[in-house]
Protein backbone atom coordinates (compact mmCIF):
# COMPACT_ATOMS: atom_id res chain seq x y z
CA UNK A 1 -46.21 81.53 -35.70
CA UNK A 2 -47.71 81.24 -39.18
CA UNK A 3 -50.77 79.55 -39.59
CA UNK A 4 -49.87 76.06 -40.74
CA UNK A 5 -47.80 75.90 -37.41
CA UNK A 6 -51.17 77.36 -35.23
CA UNK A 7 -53.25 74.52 -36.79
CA UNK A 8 -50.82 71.89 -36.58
CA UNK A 9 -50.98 73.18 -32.73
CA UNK A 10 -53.95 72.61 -31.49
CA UNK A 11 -56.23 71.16 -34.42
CA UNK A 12 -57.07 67.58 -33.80
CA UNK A 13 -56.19 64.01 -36.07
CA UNK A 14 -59.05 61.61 -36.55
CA UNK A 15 -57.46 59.42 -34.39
CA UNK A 16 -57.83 61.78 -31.63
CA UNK A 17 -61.62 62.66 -32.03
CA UNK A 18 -63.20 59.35 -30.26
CA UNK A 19 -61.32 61.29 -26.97
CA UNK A 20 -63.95 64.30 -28.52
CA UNK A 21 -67.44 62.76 -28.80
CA UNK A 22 -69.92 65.51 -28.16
CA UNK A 23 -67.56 68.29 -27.98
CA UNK A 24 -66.97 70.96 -30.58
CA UNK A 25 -64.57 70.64 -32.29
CA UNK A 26 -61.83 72.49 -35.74
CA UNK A 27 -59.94 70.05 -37.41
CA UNK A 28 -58.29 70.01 -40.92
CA UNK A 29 -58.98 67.80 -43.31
CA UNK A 30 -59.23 66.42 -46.84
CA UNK A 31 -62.48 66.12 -48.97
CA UNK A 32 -62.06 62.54 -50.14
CA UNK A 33 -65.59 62.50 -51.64
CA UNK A 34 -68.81 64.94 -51.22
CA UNK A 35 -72.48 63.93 -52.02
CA UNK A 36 -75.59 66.53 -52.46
CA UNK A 37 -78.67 64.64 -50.74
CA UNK A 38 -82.40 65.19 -49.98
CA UNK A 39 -83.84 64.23 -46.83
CA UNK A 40 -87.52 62.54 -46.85
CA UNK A 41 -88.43 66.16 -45.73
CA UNK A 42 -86.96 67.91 -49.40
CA UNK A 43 -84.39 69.60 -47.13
CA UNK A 44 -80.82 69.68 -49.14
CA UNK A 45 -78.07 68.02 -46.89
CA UNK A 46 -73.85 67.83 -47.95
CA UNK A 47 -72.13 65.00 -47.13
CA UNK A 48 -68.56 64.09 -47.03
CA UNK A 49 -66.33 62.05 -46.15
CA UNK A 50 -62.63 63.74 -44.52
CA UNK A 51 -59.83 62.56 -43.92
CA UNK A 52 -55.98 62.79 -43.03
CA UNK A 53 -53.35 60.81 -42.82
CA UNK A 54 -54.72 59.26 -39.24
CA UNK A 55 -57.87 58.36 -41.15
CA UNK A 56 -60.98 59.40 -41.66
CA UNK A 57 -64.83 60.81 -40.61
CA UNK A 58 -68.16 61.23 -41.81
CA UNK A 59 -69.67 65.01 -41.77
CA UNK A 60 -72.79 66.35 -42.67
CA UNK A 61 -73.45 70.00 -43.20
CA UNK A 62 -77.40 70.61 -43.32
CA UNK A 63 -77.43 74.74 -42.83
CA UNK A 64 -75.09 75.43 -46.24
CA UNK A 65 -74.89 72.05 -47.86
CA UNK A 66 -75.90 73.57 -51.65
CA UNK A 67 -73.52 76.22 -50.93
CA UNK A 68 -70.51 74.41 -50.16
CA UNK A 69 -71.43 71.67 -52.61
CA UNK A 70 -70.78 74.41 -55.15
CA UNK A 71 -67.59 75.70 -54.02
CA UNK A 72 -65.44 72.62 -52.40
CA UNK A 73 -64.02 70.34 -54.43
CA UNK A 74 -62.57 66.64 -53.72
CA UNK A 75 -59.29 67.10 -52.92
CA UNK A 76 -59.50 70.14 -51.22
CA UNK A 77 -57.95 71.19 -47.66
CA UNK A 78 -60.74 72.59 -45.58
CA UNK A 79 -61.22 73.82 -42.12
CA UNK A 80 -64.24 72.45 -40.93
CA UNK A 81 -66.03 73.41 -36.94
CA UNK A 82 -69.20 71.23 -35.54
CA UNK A 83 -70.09 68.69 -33.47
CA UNK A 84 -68.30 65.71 -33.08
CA UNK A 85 -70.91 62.64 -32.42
CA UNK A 86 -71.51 58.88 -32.96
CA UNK A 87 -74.08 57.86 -35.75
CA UNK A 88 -74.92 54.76 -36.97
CA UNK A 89 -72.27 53.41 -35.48
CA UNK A 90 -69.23 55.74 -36.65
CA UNK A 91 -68.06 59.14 -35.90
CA UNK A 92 -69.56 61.81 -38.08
CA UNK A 93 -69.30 66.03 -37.63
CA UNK A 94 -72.40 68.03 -37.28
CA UNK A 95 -71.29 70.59 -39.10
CA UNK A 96 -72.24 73.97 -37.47
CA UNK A 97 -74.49 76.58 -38.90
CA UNK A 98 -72.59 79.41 -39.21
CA UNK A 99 -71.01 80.38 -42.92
CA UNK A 100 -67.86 80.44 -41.51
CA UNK A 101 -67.79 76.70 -40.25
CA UNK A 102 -66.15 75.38 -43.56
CA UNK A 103 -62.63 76.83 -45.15
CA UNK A 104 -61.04 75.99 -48.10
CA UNK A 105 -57.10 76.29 -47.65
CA UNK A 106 -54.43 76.44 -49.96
CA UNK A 107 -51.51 75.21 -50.17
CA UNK A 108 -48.95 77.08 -47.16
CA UNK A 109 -52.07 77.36 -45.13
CA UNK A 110 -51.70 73.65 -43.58
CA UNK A 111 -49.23 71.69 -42.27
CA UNK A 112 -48.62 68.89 -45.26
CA UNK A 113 -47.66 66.46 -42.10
CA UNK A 114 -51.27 65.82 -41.39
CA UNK A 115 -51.87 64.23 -44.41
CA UNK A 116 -48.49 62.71 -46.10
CA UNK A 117 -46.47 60.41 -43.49
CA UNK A 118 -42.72 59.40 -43.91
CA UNK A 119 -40.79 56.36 -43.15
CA UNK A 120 -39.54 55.69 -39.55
CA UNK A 121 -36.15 54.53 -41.38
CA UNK A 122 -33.37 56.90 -42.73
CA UNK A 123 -33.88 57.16 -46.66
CA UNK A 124 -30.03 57.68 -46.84
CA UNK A 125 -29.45 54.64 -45.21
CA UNK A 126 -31.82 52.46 -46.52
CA UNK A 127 -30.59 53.72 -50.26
CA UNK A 128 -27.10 52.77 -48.89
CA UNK A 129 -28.14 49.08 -47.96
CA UNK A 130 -29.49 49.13 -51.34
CA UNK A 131 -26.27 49.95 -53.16
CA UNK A 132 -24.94 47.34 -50.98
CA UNK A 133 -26.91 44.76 -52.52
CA UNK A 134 -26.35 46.07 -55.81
CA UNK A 135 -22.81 46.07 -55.42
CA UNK A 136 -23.00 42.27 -53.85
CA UNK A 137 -24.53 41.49 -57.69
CA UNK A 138 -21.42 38.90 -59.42
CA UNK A 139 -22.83 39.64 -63.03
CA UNK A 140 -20.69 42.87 -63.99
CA UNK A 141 -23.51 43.84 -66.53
CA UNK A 142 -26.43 43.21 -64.72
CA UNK A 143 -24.64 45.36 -61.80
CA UNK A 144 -23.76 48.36 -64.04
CA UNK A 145 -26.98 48.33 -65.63
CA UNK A 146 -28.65 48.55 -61.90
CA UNK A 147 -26.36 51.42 -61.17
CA UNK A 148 -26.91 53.42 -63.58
CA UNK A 149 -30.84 52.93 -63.08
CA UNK A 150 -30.50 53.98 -59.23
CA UNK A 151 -28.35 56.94 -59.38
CA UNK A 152 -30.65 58.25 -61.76
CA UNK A 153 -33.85 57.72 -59.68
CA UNK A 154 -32.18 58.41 -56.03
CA UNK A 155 -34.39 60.91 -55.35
CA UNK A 156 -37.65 60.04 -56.96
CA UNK A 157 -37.26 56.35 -55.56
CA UNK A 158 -35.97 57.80 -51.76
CA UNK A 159 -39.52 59.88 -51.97
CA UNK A 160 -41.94 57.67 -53.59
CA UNK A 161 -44.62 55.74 -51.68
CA UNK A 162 -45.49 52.22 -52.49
CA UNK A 163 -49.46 52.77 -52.50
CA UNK A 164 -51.98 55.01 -51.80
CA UNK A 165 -53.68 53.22 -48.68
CA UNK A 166 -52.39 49.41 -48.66
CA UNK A 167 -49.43 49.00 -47.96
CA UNK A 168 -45.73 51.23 -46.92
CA UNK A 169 -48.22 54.24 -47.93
CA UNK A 170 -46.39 56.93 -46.97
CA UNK A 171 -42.83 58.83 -48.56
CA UNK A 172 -39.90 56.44 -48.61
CA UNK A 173 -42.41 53.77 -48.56
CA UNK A 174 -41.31 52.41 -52.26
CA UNK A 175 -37.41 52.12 -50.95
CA UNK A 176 -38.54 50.60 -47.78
CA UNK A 177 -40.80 47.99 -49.63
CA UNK A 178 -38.69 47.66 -52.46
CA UNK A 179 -35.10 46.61 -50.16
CA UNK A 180 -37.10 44.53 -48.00
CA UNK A 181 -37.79 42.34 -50.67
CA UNK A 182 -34.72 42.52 -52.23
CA UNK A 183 -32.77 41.27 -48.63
CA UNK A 184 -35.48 38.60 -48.38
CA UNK A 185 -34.84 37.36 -52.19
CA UNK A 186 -31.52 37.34 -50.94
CA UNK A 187 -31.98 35.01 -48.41
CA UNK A 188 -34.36 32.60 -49.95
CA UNK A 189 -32.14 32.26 -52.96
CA UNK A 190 -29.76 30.10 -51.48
CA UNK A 191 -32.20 27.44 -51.06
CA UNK A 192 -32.44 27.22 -54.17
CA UNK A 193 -30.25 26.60 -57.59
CA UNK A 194 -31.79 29.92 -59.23
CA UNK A 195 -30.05 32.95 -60.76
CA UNK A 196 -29.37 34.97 -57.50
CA UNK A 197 -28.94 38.23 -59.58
CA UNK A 198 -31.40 37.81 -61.83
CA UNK A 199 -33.78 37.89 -58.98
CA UNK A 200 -32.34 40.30 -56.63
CA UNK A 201 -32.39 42.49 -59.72
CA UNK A 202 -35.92 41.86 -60.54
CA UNK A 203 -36.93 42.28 -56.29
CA UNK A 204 -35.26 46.03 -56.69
CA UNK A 205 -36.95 46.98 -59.76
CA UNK A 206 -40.60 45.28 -59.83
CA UNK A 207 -42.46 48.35 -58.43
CA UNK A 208 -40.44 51.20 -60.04
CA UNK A 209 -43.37 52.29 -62.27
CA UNK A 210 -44.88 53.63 -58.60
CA UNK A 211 -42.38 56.46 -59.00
CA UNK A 212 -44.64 58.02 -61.75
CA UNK A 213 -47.87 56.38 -60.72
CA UNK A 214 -47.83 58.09 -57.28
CA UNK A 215 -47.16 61.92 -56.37
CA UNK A 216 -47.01 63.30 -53.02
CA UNK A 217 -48.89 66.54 -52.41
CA UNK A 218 -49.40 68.74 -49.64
CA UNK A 219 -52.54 67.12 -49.28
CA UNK A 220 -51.88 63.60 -49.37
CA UNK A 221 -50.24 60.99 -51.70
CA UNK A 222 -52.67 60.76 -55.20
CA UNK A 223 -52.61 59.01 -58.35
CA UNK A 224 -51.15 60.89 -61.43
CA UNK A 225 -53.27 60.64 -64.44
CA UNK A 226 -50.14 58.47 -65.78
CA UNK A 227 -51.02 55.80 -63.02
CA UNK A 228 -54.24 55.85 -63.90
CA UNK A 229 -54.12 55.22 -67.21
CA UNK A 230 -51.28 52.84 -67.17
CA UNK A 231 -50.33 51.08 -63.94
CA UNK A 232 -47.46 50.85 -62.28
CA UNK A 233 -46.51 47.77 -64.55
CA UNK A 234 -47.08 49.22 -68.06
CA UNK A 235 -45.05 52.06 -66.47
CA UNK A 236 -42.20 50.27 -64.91
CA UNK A 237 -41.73 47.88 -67.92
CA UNK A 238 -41.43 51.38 -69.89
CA UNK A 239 -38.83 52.95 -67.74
CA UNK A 240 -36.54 49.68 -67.52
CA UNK A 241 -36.74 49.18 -71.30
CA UNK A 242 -35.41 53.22 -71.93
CA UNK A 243 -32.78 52.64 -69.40
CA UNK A 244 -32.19 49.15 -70.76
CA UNK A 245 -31.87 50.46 -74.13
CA UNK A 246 -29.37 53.05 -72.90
CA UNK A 247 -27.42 50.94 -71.51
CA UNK A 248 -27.36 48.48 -74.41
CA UNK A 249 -28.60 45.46 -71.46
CA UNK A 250 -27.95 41.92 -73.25
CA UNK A 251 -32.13 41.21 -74.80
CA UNK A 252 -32.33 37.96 -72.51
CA UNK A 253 -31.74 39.96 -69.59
CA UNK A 254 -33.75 42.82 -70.19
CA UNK A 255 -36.62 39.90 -70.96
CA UNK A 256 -36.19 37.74 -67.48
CA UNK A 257 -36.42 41.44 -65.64
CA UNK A 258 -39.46 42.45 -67.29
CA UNK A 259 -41.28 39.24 -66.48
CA UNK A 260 -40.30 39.67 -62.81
CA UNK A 261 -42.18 42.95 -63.11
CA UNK A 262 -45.14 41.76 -65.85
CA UNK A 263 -45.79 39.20 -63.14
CA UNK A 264 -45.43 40.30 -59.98
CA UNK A 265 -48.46 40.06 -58.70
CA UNK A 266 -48.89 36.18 -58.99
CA UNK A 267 -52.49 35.93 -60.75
CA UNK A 268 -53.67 37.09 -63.72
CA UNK A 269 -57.06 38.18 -61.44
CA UNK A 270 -54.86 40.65 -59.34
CA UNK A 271 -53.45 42.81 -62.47
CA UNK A 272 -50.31 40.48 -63.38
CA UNK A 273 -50.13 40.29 -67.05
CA UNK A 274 -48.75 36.66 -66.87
CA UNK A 275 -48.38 34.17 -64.14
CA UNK A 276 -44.72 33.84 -63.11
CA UNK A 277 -43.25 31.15 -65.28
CA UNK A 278 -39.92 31.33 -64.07
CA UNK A 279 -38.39 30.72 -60.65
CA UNK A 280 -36.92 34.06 -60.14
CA UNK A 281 -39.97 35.40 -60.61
CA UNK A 282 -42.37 33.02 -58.65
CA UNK A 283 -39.66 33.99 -55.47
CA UNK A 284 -40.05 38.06 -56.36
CA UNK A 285 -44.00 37.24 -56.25
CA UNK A 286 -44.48 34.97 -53.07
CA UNK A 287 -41.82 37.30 -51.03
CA UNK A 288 -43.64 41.00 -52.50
CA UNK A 289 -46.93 39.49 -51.53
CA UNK A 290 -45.38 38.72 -48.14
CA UNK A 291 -43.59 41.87 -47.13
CA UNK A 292 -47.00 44.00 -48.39
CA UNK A 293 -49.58 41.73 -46.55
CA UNK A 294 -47.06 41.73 -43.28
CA UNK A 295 -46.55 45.38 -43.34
CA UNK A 296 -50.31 45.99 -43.87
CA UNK A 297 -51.44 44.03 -41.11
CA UNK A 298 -48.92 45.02 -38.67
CA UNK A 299 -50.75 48.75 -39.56
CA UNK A 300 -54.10 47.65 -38.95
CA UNK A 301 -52.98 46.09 -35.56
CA UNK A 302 -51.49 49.33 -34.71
CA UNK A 303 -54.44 51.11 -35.59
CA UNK A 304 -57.21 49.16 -34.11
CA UNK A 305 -58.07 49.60 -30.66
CA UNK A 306 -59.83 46.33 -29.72
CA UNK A 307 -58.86 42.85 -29.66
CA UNK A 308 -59.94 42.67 -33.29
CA UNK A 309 -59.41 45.26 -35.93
CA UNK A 310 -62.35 45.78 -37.90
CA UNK A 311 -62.78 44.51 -41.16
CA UNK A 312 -59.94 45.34 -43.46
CA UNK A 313 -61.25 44.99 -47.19
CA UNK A 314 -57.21 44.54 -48.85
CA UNK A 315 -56.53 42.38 -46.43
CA UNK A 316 -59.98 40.65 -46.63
CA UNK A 317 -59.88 39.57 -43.27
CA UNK A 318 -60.47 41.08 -39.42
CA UNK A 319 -56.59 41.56 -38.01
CA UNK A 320 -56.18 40.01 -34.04
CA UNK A 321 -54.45 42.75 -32.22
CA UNK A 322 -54.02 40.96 -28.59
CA UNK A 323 -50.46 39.78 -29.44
CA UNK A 324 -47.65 40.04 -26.89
């Protein structure tokens, strides 16, 4: 047994360690952020804040706290033994005194399955069911054109997540998103006398910038520096213009798809470029907004242990978790 597979044995997830208050406990986890403090006393304290894919805990190291401050870095895998307690309300880890009691790992030396999840749903099959839709698309051109942009991204769109926390956060989370909205586009199009394809189109493609403004690593799902400086809409509008261009799309297509993705997001307060100003895209919007605020409370339900989840700041609202 190597050691990824000896800590994926026994080490425990953060949603384990309420089961472990006031026990000692080894875990492996990520350094999301790290903070060098002085107590009233002038002692130096480290402390950090871990997590995996479960969630995540407060630590505090005050034996080597300049010393680790120096070598870990955010983003790093560690191994880290102490005391698992409640303070202020939360669980932190005491972080023993011994020099040992923190480890950086790399890469090999941890199972990537504590901190990247995948979708419960087959990414072959759900990339079928795409293709299906697709293929149910009347306009020739508009279906060729969507053909040739999802045989080209099969396996960056069956891998990609659809966020970093929010919402379908986890590998195959973009093609789960992504055909959900698509099927529900479907259905609310024939209430209405709008361009079916047109919108179906625009439901498949409004989030493929997240293929290049999300990477999976071993330690987690981060932003690329392309993300960051962009956005997923700058970036999407980029790729379907190249492909567009490629394809030699007709120029009033091309423009109805790109406002579907410019606008999105509904408000020009919540990163959309422009409000929706066609109905198409005002369908793409409400249903997105849907299937991401559904699937991100039906997480926080599952998470929470109570009767109420605590408060969830994307959602901005406590979640009621008694349901039957």
């Amino acid at each position: 047994m190597n050691l990824g597979e000896k800590l994926k044995s026994f080490m425990p997830l953060v949603e384990d360690m309420e089961k472990l208050v006031n026990k000692d406990i080894e875990a492996v986890l990520k350094v999301d952020s790290k903070r060098l403090q002085t107590a009233k006393d002038g002692k130096k304290f480290l402390l950090m804040t871990l997590s995996d894919r479960t969630g995540s805990v407060r630590a505090i190291d005050w034996y080597n706290a300049e010393k680790n401050d120096q070598a870990i870095r955010e983003g790093n895998v560690i191994t880290v033994r102490g005391r698992l307690v409640f303070f202020d309300g939360r669980l932190q880890i005491n972080i023993s005194k011994e020099d040992y009691s923190v480890k950086i790992l790399k890469n090999g030396e941890f199972d990537p399955e504590r901190f990247v999840r995948k979708s419960e749903e087959d990414p072959e099959e759900m990339f079928k069911e795409l293709m299906r839709l697709v293929n149910s698309v009347k306009d020739e051109e508009l279906k060729e054109f969507l053909k040739m942009v999802f045989r080209n991204l099969k396996e960056e769109f069956q891998r990609a997540p659809a966020a970093v926390k929010h919402h379908h956060a986890y590998m195959g989370g973009l093609l789960e998103h992504s055909l959900n909205v698509a099927k529900l586009v479907d259905c609310v199009s024939k209430f209405y006398d709008v361009d079916r394809d047109i919108a179906i189109a625009g439901a498949l493609l409004h989030d493929i910038g997240k293929i290049k403004e999300y990477e999976v690593r071993p330690s987690g799902i981060e932003v690329t520096t392309e993300g960051e400086l962009k956005g997923h809409i700058v970036i999407g509008i980029e790729m379907v213009r190249d492909f567009a261009r490629k394809f030699k799309l007709s120029h009033q297509k091309l423009l109805e798809l790109e406002h579907i993705i410019i606008s999105h997001h509904g408000e020009l307060e919540l990163g959309s470029p422009a409000v929706p100003k066609t109905p198409e895209a005002l369908i793409v919007h409400f249903v997105e907004n849907m299937d991401s605020k559904v699937a991100r409370m039906l997480e926080v339900a599952k998470n929470s242990d109570g009767e109420w989840s605590e408060y969830d700041r994307g959602l901005g609202r406590r979640v009621y978790t008694n349901r039957r």
